[in-house]
N, C-alpha and C. Protein backbone atom coordinates (compact mmCIF):
# COMPACT_ATOMS: atom_id res chain seq x y z
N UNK A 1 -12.34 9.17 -16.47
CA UNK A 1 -11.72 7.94 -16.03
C UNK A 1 -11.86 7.87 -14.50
N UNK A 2 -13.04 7.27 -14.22
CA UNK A 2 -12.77 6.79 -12.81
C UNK A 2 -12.15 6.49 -12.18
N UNK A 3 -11.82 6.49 -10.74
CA UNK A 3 -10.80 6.12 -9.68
C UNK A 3 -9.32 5.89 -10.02
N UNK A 4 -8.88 7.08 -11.30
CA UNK A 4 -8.06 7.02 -11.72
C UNK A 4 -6.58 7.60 -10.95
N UNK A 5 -7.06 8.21 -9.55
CA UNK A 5 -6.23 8.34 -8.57
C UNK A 5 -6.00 6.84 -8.11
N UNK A 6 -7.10 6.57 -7.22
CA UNK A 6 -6.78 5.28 -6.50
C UNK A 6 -6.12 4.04 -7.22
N UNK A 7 -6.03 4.23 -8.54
CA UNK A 7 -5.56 3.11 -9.35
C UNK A 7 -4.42 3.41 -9.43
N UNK A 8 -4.05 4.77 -9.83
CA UNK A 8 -2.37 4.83 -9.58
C UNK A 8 -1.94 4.70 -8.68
N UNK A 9 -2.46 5.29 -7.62
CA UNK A 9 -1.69 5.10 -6.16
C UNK A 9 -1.55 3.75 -5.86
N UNK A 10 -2.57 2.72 -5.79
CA UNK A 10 -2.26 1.67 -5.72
C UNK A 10 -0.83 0.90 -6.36
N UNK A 11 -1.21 1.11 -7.71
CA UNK A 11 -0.33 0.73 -8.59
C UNK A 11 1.25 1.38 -8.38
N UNK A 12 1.27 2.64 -7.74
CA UNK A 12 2.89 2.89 -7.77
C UNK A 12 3.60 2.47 -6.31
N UNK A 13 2.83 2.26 -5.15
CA UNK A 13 2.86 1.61 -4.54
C UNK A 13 3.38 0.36 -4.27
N UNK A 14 2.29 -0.88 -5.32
CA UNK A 14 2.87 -2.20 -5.87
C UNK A 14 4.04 -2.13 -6.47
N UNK A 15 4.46 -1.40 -7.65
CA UNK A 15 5.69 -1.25 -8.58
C UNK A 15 6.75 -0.26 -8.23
N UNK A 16 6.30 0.25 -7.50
CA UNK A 16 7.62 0.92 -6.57
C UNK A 16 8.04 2.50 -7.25
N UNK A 17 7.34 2.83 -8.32
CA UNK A 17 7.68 3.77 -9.40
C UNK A 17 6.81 4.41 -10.11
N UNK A 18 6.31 5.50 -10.84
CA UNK A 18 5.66 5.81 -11.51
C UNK A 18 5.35 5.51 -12.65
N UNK A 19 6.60 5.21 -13.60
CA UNK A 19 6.63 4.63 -14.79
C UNK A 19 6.23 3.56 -14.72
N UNK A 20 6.33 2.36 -13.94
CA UNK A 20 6.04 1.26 -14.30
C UNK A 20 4.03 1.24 -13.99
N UNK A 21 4.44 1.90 -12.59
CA UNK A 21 2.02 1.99 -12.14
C UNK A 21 1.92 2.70 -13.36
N UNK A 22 2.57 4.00 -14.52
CA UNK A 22 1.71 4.14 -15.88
C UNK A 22 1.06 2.54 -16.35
N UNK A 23 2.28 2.07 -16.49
CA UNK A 23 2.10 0.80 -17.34
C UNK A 23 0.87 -0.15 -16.66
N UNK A 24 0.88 -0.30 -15.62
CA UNK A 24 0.14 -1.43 -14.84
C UNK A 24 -1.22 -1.06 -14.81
N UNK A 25 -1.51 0.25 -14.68
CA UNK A 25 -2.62 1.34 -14.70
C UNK A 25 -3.52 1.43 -16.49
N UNK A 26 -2.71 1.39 -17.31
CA UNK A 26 -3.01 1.40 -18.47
C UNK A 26 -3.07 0.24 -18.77
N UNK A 27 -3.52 -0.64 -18.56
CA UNK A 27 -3.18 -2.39 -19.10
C UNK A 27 -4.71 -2.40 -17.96
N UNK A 28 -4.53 -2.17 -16.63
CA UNK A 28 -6.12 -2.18 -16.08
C UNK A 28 -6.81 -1.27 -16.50
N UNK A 29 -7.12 -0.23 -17.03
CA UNK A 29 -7.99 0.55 -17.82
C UNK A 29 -8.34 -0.19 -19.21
N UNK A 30 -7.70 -0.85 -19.93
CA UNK A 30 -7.72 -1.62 -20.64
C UNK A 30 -8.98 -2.89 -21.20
N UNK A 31 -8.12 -3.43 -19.39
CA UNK A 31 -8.64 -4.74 -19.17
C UNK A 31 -10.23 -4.28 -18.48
N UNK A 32 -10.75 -3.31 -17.82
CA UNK A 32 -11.62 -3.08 -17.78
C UNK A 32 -12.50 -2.80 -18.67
N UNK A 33 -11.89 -1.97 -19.52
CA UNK A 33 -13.19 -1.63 -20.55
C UNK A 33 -13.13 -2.70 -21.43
N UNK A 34 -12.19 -3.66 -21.90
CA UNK A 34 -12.53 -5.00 -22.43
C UNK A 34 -13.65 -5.49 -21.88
N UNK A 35 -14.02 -5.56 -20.66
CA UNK A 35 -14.55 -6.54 -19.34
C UNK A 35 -15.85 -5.73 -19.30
N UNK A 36 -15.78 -4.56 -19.75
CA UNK A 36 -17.18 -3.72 -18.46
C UNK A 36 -18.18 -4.78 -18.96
N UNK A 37 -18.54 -5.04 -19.74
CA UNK A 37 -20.13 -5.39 -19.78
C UNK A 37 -20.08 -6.97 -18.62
N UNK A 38 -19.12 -7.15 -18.37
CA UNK A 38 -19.06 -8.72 -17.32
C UNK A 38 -19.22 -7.35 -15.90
N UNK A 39 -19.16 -6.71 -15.82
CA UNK A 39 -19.41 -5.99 -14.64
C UNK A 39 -20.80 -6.28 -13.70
N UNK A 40 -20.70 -6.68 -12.51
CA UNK A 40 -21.99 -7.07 -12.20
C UNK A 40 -22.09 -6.45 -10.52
N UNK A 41 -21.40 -6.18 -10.08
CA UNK A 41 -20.95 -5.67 -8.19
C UNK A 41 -21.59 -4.34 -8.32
N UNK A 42 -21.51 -4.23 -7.16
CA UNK A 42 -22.09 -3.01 -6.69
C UNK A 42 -21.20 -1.58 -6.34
N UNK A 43 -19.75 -2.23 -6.73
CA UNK A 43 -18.92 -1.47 -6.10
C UNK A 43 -17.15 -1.06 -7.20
N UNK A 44 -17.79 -0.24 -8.61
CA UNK A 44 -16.56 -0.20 -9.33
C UNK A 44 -15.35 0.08 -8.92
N UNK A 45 -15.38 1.12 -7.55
CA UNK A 45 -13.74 1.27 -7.18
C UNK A 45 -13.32 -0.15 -6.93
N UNK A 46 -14.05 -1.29 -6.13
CA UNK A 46 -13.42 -2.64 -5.76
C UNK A 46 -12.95 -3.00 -7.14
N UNK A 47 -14.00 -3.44 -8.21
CA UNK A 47 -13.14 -3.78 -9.17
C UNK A 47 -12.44 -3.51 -9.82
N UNK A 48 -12.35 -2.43 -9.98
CA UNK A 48 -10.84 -1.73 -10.65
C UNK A 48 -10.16 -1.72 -10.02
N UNK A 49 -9.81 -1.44 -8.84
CA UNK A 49 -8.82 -1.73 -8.22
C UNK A 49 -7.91 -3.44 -8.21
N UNK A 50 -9.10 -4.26 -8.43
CA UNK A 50 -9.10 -5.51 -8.40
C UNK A 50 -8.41 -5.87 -9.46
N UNK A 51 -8.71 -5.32 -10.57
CA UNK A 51 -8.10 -5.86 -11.94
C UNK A 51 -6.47 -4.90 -12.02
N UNK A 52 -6.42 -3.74 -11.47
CA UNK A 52 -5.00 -3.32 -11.18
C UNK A 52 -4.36 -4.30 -10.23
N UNK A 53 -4.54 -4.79 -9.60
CA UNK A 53 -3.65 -5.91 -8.72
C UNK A 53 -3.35 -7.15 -10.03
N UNK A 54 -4.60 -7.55 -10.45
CA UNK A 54 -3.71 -8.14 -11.26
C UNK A 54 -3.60 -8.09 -12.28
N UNK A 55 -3.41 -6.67 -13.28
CA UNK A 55 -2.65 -6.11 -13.84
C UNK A 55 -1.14 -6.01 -13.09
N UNK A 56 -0.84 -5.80 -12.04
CA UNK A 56 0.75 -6.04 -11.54
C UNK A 56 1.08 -7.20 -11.08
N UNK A 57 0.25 -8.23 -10.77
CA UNK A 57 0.80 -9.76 -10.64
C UNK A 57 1.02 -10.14 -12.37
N UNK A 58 0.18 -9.84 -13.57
CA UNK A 58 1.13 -9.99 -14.79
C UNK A 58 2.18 -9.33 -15.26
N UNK A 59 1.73 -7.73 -14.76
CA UNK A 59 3.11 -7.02 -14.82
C UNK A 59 4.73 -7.90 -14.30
N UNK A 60 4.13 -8.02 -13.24
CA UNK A 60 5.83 -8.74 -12.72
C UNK A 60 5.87 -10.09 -13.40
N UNK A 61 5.16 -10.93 -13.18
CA UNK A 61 5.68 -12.49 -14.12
C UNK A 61 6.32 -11.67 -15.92
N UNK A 62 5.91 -10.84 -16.38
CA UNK A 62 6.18 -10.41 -17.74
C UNK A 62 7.66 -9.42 -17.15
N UNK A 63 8.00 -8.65 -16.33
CA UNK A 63 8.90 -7.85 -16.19
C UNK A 63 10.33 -8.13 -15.55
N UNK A 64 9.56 -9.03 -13.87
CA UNK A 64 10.66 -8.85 -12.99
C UNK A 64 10.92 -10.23 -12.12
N UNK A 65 10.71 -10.79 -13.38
CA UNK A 65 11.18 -12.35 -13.07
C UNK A 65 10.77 -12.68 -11.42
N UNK A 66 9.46 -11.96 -10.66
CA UNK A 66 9.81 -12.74 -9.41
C UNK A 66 9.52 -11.56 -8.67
N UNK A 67 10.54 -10.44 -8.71
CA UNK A 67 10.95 -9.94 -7.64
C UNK A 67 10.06 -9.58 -6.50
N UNK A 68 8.66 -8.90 -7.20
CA UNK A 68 7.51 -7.99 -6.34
C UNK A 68 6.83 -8.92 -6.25
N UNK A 69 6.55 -10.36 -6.70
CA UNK A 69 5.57 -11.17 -6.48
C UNK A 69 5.43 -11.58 -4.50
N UNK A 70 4.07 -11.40 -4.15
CA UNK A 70 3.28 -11.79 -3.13
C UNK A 70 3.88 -13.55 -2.42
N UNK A 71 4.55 -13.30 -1.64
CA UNK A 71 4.88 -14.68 -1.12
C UNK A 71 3.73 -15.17 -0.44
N UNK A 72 2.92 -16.35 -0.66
CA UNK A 72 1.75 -16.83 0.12
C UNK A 72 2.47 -17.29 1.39
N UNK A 73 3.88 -17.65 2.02
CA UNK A 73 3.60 -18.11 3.34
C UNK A 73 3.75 -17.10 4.13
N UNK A 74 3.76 -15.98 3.64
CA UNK A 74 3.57 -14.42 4.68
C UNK A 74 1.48 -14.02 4.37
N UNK A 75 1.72 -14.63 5.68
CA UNK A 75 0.39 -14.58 6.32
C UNK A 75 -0.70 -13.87 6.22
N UNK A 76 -0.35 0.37 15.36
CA UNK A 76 -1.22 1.19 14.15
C UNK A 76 -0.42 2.42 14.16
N UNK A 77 -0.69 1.64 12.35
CA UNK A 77 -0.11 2.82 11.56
C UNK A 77 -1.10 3.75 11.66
N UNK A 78 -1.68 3.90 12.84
CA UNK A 78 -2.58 5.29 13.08
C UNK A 78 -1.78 6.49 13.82
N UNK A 79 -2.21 7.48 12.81
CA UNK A 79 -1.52 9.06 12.86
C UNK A 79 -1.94 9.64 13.84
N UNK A 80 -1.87 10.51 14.32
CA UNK A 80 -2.33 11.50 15.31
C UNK A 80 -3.69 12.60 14.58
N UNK A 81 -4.68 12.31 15.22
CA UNK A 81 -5.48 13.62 14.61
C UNK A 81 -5.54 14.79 15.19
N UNK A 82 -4.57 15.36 14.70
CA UNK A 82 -4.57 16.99 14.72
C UNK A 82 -4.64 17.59 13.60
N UNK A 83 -4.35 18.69 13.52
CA UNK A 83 -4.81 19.34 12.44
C UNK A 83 -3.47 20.15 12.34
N UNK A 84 -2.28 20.11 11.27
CA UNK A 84 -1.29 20.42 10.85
C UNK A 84 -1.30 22.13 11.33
N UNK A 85 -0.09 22.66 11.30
CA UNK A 85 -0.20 24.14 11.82
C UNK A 85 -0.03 24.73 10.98
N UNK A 86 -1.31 25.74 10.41
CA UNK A 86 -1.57 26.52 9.22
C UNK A 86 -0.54 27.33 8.56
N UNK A 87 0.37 27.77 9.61
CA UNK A 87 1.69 28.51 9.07
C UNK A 87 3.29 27.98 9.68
N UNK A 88 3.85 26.45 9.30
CA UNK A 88 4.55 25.66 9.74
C UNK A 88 5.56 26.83 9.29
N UNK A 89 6.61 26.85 10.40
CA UNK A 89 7.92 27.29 10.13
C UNK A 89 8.82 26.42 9.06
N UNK A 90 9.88 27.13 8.61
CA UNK A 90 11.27 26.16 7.67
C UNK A 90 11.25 24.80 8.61
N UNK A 91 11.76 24.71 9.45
CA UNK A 91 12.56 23.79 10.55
C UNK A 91 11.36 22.65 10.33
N UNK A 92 9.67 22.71 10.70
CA UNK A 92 8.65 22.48 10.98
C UNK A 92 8.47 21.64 9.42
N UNK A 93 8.71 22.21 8.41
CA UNK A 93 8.69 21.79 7.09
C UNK A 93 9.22 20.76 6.90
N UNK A 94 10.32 21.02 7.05
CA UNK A 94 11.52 19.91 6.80
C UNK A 94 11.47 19.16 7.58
N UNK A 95 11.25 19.09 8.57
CA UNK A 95 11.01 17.75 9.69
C UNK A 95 9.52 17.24 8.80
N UNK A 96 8.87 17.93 8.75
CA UNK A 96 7.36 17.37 7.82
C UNK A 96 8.00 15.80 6.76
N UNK A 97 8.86 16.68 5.71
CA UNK A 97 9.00 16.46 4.75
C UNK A 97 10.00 14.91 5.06
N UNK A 98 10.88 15.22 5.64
CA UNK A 98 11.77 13.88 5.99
C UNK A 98 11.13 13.34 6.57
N UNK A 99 9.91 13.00 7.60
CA UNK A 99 9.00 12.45 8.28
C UNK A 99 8.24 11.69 7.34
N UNK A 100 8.00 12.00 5.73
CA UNK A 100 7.25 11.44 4.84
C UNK A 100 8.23 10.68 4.01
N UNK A 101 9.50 11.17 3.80
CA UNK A 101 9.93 10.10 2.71
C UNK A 101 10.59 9.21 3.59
N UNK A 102 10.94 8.92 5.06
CA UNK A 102 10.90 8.06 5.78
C UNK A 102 9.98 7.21 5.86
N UNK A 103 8.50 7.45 6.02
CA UNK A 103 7.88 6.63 6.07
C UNK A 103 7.58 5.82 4.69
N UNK A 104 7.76 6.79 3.86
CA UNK A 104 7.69 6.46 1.76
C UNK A 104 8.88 5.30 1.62
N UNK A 105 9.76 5.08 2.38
CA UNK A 105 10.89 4.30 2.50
C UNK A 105 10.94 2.96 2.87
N UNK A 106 10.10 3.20 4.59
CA UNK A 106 9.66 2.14 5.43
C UNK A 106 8.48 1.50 4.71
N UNK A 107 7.64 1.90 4.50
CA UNK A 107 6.70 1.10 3.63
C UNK A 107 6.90 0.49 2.02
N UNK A 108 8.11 0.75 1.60
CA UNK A 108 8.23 0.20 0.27
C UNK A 108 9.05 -0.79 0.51
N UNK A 109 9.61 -0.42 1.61
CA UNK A 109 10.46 -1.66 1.83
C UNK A 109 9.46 -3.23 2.82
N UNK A 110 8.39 -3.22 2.85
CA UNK A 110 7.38 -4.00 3.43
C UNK A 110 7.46 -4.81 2.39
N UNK A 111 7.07 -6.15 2.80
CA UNK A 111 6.70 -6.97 1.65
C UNK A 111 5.35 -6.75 1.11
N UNK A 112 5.18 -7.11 -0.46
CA UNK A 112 3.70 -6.85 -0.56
C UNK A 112 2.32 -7.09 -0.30
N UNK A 113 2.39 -8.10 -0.37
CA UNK A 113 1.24 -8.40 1.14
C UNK A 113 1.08 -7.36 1.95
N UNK A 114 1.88 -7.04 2.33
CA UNK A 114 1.71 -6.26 3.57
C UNK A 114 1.40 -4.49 3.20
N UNK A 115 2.66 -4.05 2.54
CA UNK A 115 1.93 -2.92 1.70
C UNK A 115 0.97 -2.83 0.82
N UNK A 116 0.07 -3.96 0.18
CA UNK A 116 -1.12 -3.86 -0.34
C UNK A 116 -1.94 -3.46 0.93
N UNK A 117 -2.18 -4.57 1.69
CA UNK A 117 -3.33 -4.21 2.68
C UNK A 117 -3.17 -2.74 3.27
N UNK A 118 -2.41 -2.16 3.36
CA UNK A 118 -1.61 -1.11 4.48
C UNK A 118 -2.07 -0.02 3.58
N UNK A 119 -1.64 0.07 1.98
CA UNK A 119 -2.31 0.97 0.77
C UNK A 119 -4.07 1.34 1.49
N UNK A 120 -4.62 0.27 0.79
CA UNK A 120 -5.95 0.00 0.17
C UNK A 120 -6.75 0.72 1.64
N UNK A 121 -6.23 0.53 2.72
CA UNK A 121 -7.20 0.55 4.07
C UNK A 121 -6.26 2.33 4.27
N UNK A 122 -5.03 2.52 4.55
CA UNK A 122 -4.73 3.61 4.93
C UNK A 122 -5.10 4.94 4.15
N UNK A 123 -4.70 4.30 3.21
CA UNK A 123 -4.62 5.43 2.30
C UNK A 123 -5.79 5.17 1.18
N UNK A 124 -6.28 4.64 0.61
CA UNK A 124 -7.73 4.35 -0.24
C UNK A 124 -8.77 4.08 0.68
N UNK A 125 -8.63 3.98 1.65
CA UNK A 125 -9.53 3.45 2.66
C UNK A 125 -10.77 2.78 2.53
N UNK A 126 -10.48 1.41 2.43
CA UNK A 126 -11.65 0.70 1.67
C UNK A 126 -11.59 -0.56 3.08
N UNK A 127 -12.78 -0.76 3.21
CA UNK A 127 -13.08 -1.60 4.24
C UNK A 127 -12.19 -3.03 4.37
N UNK A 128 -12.42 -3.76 5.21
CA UNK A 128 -11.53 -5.41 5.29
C UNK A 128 -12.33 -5.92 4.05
N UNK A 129 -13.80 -5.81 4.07
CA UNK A 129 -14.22 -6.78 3.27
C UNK A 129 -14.47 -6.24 1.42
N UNK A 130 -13.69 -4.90 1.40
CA UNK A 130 -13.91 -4.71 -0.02
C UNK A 130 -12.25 -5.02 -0.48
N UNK A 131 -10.87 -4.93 0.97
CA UNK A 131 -9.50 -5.34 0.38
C UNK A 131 -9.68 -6.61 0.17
N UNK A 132 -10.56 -7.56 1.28
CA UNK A 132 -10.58 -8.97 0.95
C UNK A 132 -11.01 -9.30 -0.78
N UNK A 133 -11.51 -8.36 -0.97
CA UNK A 133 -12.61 -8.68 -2.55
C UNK A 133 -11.20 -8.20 -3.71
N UNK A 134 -10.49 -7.43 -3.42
CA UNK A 134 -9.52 -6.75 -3.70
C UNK A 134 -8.24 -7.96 -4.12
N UNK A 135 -7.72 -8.36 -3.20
CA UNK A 135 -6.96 -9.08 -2.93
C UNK A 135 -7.32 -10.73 -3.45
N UNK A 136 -8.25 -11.23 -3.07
CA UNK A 136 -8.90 -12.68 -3.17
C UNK A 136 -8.82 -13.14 -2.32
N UNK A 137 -8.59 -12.90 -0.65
CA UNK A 137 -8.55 -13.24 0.55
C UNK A 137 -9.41 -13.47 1.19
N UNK A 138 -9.74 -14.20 2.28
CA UNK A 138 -10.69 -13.97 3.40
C UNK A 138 -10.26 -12.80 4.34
N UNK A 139 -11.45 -11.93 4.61
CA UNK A 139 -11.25 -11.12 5.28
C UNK A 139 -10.32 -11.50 6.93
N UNK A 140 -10.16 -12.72 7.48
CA UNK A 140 -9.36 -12.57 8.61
C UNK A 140 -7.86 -12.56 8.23
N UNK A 141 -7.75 -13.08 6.81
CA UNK A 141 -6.32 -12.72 6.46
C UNK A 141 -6.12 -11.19 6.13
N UNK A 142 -6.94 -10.53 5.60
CA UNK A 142 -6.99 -9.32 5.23
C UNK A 142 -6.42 -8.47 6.77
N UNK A 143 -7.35 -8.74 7.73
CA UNK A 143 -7.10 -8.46 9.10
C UNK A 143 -5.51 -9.00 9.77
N UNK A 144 -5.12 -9.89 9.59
CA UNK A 144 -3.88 -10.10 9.89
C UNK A 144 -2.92 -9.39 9.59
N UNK A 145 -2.89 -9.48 8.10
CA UNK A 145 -1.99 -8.76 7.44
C UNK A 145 -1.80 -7.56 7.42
N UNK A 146 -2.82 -6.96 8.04
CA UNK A 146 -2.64 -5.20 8.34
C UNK A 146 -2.08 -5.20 9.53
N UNK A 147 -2.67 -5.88 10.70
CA UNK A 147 -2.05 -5.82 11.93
C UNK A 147 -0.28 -6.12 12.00
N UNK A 148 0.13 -7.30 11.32
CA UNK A 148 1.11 -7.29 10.95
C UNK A 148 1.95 -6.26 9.77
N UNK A 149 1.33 -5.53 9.14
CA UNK A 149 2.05 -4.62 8.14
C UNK A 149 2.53 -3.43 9.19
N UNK A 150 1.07 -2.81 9.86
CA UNK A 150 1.22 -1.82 10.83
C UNK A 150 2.49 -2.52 12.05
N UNK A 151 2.51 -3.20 12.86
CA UNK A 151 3.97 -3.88 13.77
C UNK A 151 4.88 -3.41 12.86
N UNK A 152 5.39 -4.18 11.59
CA UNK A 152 6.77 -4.26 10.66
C UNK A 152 7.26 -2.82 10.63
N UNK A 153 5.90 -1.80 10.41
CA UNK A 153 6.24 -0.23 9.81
C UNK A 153 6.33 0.49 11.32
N UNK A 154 6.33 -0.15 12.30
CA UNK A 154 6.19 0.38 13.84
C UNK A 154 7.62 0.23 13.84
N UNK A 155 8.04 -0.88 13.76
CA UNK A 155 9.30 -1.93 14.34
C UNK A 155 10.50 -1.33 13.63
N UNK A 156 10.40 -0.96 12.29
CA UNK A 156 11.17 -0.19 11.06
C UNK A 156 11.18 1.35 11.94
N UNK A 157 10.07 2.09 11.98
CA UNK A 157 10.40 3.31 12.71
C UNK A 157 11.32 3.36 13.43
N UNK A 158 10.93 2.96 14.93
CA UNK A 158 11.56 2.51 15.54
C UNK A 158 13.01 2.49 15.52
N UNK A 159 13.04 1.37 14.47
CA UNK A 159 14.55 1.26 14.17
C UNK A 159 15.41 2.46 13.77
N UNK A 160 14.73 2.76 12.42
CA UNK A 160 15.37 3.88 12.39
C UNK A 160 15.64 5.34 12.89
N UNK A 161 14.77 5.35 14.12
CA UNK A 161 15.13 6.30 14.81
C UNK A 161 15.92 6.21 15.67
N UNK A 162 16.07 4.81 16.55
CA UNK A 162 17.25 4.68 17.26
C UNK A 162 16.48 4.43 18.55
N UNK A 163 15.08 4.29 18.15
CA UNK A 163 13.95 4.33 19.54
C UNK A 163 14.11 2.76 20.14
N UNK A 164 14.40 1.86 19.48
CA UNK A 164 14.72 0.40 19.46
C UNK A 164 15.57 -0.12 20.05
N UNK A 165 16.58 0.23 20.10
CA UNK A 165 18.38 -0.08 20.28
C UNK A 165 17.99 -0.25 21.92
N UNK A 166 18.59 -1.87 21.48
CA UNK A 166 18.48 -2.41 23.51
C UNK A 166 20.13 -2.15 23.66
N UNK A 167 20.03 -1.52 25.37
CA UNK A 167 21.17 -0.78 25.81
C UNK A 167 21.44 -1.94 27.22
N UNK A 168 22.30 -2.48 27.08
CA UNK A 168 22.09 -3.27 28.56
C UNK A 168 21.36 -4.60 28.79
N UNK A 169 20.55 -4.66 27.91
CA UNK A 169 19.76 -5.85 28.36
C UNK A 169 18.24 -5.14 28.34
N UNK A 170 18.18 -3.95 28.18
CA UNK A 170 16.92 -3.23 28.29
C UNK A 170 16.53 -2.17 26.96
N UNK A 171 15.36 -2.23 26.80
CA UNK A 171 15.13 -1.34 25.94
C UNK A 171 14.99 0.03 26.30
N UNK A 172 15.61 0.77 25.56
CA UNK A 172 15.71 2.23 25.53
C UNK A 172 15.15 3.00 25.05
């Protein structure tokens, strides 16, 4: 089963849960092999991925009345490259570890729009013009919407670290 990582990840991502990306994941495995012979691109991770998106735009009209659906009038999350320290202390760990479900937090709480694009490019890392193919977008929306996903998940840090908080009239 091909890109059967990137399809979940995507998918638990969108649905917020594991159980439900099973479901959304298995309904696009599905709908693909119904489909393969309409297969014609050059590029199966795009379309599978493609048909998992909307495998979870039917998922939600069938599940959640609404809730995760993509609002159309909503329009760097770059890490540091180093190389993690081969023998992290306890202290070193745990700061690791809360450092990730913080950010697992801040990004679920993004709208989807915004955590799709932010998925597909960060973490699947698939070009503007294969999320645009992904999505059904033009690639300058594709581009927006990351620039804006990356700000929201800046602005959220931020916040919750306390890096934000204007003191005076000034930022602190």
């Amino acid at each position: 089963m091909p890109h059967l990582d990137a399809a979940f990840n995507l998918a638990r991502w969108l649905t917020g849960n594991a159980t439900d990306a099973e479901d959304v994941v298995q309904d696009a495995y599905l709908r693909a092999f119904r489909y393969f012979d309409a297969f014609r691109g050059d590029n199966f991770r795009v379309w599978l991925l493609t048909i998992v998106r909307n495998s979870f735009l039917t998922w939600v009209q069938d599940n959640r009345s609404g809730r995760l659906v993509f609002d159309s009038a909503v329009t760097d999350f770059a890490g540091a490259d180093t190389w993690p320290d081969p023998s992290p202390g306890p202290e070193a760990m745990l700061l690791e570890q809360v450092d990730r479900d913080t950010l697992a937090t801040l990004v679920a709480h993004l709208p989807a729009e915004y955590r799709e694009v932010l998925i597909l490019r960060e973490i699947e890392d698939l070009s503007y013009k294969e999320i645009a193919q992904v999505a059904g977008v033009p690639a300058g929306t594709v581009m927006s919407r990351l620039a804006r996903a990356r700000q929201a998940l800046r602005t959220a840090w931020m916040q919750q670290s306390g890096e934000g908080k204007v003191r005076g009239g000034r930022k602190s």
